[in-house]
C-alpha atoms as a PDB file:
ATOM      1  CA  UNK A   1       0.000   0.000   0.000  1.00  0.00           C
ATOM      2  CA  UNK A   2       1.564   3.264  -1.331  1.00  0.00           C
ATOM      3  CA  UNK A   3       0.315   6.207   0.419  1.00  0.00           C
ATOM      4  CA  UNK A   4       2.194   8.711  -1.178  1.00  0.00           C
ATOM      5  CA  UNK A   5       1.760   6.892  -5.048  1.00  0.00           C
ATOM      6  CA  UNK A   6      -1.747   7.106  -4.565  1.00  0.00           C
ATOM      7  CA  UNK A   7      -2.257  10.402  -3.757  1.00  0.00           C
ATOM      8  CA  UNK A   8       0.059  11.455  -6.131  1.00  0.00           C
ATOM      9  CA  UNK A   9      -2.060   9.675  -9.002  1.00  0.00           C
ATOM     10  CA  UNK A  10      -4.823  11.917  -7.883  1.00  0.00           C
ATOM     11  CA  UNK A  11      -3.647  14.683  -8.305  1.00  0.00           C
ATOM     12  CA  UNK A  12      -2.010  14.090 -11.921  1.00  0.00           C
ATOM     13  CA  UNK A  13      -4.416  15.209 -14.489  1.00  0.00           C
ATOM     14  CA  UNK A  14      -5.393  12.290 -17.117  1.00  0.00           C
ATOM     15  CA  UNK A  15      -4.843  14.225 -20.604  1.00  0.00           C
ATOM     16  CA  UNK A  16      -1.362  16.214 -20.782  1.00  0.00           C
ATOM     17  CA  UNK A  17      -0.365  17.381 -24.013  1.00  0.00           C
ATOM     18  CA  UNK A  18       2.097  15.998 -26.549  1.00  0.00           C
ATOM     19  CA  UNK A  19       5.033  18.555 -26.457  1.00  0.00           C
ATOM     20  CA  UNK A  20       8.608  18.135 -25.703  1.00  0.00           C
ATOM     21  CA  UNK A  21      11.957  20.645 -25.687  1.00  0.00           C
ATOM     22  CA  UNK A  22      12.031  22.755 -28.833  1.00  0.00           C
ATOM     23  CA  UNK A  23       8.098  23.182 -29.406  1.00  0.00           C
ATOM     24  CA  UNK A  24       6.635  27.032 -29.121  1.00  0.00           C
ATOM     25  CA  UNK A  25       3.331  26.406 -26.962  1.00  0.00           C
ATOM     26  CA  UNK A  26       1.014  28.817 -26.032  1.00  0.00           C
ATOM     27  CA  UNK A  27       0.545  28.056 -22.446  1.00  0.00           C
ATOM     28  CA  UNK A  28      -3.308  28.987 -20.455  1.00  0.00           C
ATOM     29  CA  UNK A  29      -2.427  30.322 -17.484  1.00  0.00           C
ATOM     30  CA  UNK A  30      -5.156  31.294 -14.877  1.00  0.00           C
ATOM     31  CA  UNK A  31      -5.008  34.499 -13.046  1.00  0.00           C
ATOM     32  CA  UNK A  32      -6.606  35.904  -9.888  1.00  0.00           C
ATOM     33  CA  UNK A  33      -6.677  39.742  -9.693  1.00  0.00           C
ATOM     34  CA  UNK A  34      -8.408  40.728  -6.607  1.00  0.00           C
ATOM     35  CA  UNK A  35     -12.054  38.940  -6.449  1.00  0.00           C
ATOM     36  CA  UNK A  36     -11.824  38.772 -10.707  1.00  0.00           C
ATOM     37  CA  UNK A  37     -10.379  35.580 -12.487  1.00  0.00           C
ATOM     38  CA  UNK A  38      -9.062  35.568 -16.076  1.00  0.00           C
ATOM     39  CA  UNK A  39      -7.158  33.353 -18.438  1.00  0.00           C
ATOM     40  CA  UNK A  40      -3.536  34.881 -19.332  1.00  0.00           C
ATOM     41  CA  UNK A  41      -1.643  33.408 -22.443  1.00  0.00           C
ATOM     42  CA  UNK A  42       1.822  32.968 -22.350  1.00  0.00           C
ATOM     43  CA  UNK A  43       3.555  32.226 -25.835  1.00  0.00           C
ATOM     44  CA  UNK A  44       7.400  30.877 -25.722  1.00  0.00           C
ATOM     45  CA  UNK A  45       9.664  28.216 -26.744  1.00  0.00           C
ATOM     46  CA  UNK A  46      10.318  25.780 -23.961  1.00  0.00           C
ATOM     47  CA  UNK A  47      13.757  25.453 -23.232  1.00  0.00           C
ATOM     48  CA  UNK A  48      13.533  22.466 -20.839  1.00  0.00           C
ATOM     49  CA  UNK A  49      11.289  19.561 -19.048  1.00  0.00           C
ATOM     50  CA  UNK A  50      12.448  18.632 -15.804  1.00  0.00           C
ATOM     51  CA  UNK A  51      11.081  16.152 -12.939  1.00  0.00           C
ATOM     52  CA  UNK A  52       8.389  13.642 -12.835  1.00  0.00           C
ATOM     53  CA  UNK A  53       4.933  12.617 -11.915  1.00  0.00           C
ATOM     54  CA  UNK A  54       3.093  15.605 -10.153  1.00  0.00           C
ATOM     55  CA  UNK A  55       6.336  17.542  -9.818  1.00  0.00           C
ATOM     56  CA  UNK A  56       6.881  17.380 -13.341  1.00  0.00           C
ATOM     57  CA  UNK A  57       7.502  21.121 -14.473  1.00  0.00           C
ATOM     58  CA  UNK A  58       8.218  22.462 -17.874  1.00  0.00           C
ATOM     59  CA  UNK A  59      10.400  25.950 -18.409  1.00  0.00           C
ATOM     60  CA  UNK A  60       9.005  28.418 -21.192  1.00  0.00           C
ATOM     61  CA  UNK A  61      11.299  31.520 -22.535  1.00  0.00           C
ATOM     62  CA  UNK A  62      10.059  33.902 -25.290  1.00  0.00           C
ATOM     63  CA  UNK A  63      11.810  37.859 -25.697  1.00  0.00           C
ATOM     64  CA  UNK A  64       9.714  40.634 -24.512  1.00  0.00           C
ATOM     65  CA  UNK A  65      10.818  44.180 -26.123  1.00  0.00           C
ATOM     66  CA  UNK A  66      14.369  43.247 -26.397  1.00  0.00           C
ATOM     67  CA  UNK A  67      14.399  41.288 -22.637  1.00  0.00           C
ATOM     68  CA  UNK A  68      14.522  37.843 -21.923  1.00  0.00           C
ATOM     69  CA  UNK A  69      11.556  36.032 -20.158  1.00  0.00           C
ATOM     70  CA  UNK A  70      11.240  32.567 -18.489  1.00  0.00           C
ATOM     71  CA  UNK A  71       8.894  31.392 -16.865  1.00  0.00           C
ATOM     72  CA  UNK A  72       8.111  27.717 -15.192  1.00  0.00           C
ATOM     73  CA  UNK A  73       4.898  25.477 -14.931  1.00  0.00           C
ATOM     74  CA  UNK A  74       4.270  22.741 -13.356  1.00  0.00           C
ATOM     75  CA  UNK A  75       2.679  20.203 -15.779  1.00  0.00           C
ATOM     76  CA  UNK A  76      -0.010  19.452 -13.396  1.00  0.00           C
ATOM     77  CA  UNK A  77      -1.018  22.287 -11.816  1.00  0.00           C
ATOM     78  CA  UNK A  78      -4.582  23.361 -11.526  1.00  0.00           C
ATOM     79  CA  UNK A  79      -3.469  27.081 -12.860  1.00  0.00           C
ATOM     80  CA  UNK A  80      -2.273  25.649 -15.988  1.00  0.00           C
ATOM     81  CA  UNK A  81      -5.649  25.367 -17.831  1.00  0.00           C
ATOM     82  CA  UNK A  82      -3.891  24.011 -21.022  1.00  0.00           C
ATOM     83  CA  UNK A  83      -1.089  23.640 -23.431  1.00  0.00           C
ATOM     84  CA  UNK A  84      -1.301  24.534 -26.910  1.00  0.00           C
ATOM     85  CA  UNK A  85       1.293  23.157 -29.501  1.00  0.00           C
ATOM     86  CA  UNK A  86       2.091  25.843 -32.285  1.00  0.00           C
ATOM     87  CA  UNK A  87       5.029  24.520 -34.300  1.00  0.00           C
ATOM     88  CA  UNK A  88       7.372  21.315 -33.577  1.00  0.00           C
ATOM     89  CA  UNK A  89      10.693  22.790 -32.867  1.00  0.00           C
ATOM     90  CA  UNK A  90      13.701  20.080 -33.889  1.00  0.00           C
ATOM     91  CA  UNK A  91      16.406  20.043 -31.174  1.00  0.00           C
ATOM     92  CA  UNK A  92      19.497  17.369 -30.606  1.00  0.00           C
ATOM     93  CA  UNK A  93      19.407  18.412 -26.825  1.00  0.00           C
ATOM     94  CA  UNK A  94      17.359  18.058 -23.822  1.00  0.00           C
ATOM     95  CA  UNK A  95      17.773  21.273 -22.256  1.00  0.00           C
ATOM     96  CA  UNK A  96      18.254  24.338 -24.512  1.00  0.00           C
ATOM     97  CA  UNK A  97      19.578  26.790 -22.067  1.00  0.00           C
ATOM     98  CA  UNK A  98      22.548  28.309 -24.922  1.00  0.00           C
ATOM     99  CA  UNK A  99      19.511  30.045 -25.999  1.00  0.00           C
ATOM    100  CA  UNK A 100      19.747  32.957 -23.162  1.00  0.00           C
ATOM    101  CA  UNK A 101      22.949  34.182 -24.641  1.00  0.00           C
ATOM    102  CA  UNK A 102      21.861  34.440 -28.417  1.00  0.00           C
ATOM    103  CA  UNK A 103      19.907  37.644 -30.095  1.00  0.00           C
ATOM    104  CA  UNK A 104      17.870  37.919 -33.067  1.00  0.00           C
ATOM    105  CA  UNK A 105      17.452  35.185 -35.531  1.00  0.00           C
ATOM    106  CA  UNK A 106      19.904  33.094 -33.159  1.00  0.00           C
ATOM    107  CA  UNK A 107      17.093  32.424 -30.823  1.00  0.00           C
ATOM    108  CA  UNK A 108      15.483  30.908 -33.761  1.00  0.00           C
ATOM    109  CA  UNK A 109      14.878  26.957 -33.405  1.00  0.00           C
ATOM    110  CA  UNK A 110      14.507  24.737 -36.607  1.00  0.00           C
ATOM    111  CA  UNK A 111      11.360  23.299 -37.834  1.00  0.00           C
ATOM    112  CA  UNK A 112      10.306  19.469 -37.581  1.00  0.00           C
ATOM    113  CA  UNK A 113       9.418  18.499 -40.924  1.00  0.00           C
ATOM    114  CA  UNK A 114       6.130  16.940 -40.591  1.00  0.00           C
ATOM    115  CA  UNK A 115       6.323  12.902 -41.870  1.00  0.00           C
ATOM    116  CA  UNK A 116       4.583  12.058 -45.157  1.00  0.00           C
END
């Protein structure tokens, strides 16, 4: 009997996204202002995955007027409404962290070409 493993498992939510390192996501963030609550989106290229089960957590970094911006969600937090796939980035590396020190069309990450 596994205490912990069970609670875990209901926590998890049942359908997660297909997405991995490399992929720009939209990402459905709820947000509490005061007594209001409204969905934010936050667009990016995720840079890295890291953990698993419910502490799995997923890092998203996209340039806002010139700056840098990361931000990290965990995969199955209640906050996250949901994940959104816009293009399949191809990557040879699980964590794409050289990306903070590149500008411009460096930041740029290479298209999957879809299978026929």
């Amino acid at each position: 009997m596994n205490l912990v493993g069970l609670i875990e498992r209901q926590n998890m939510k049942e359908s997660l996204p297909e997405f991995s390192i490399g992929d720009t996501v939209d990402v459905h963030v709820q947000i509490k202002e005061g007594d209001k609550e409204r969905i934010q989106v936050f667009n990016g290229t995720v840079i890295g995955r890291s953990g698993g089960g419910v502490n799995e957590s997923f890092t998203v970094r996209r340039i806002v007027q010139g700056e840098g911006v990361e931000r990290a969600f965990p995969i199955h937090s209640p906050k996250v409404v949901k994940v959104v796939v816009k293009r399949k980035g191809s990557v040879r590396r699980a964590k794409l962290y050289y990306l903070r020190e590149r500008v411009g069309k460096g930041v740029r990450v290479k298209e999957k070409k879809a299978a026929k």
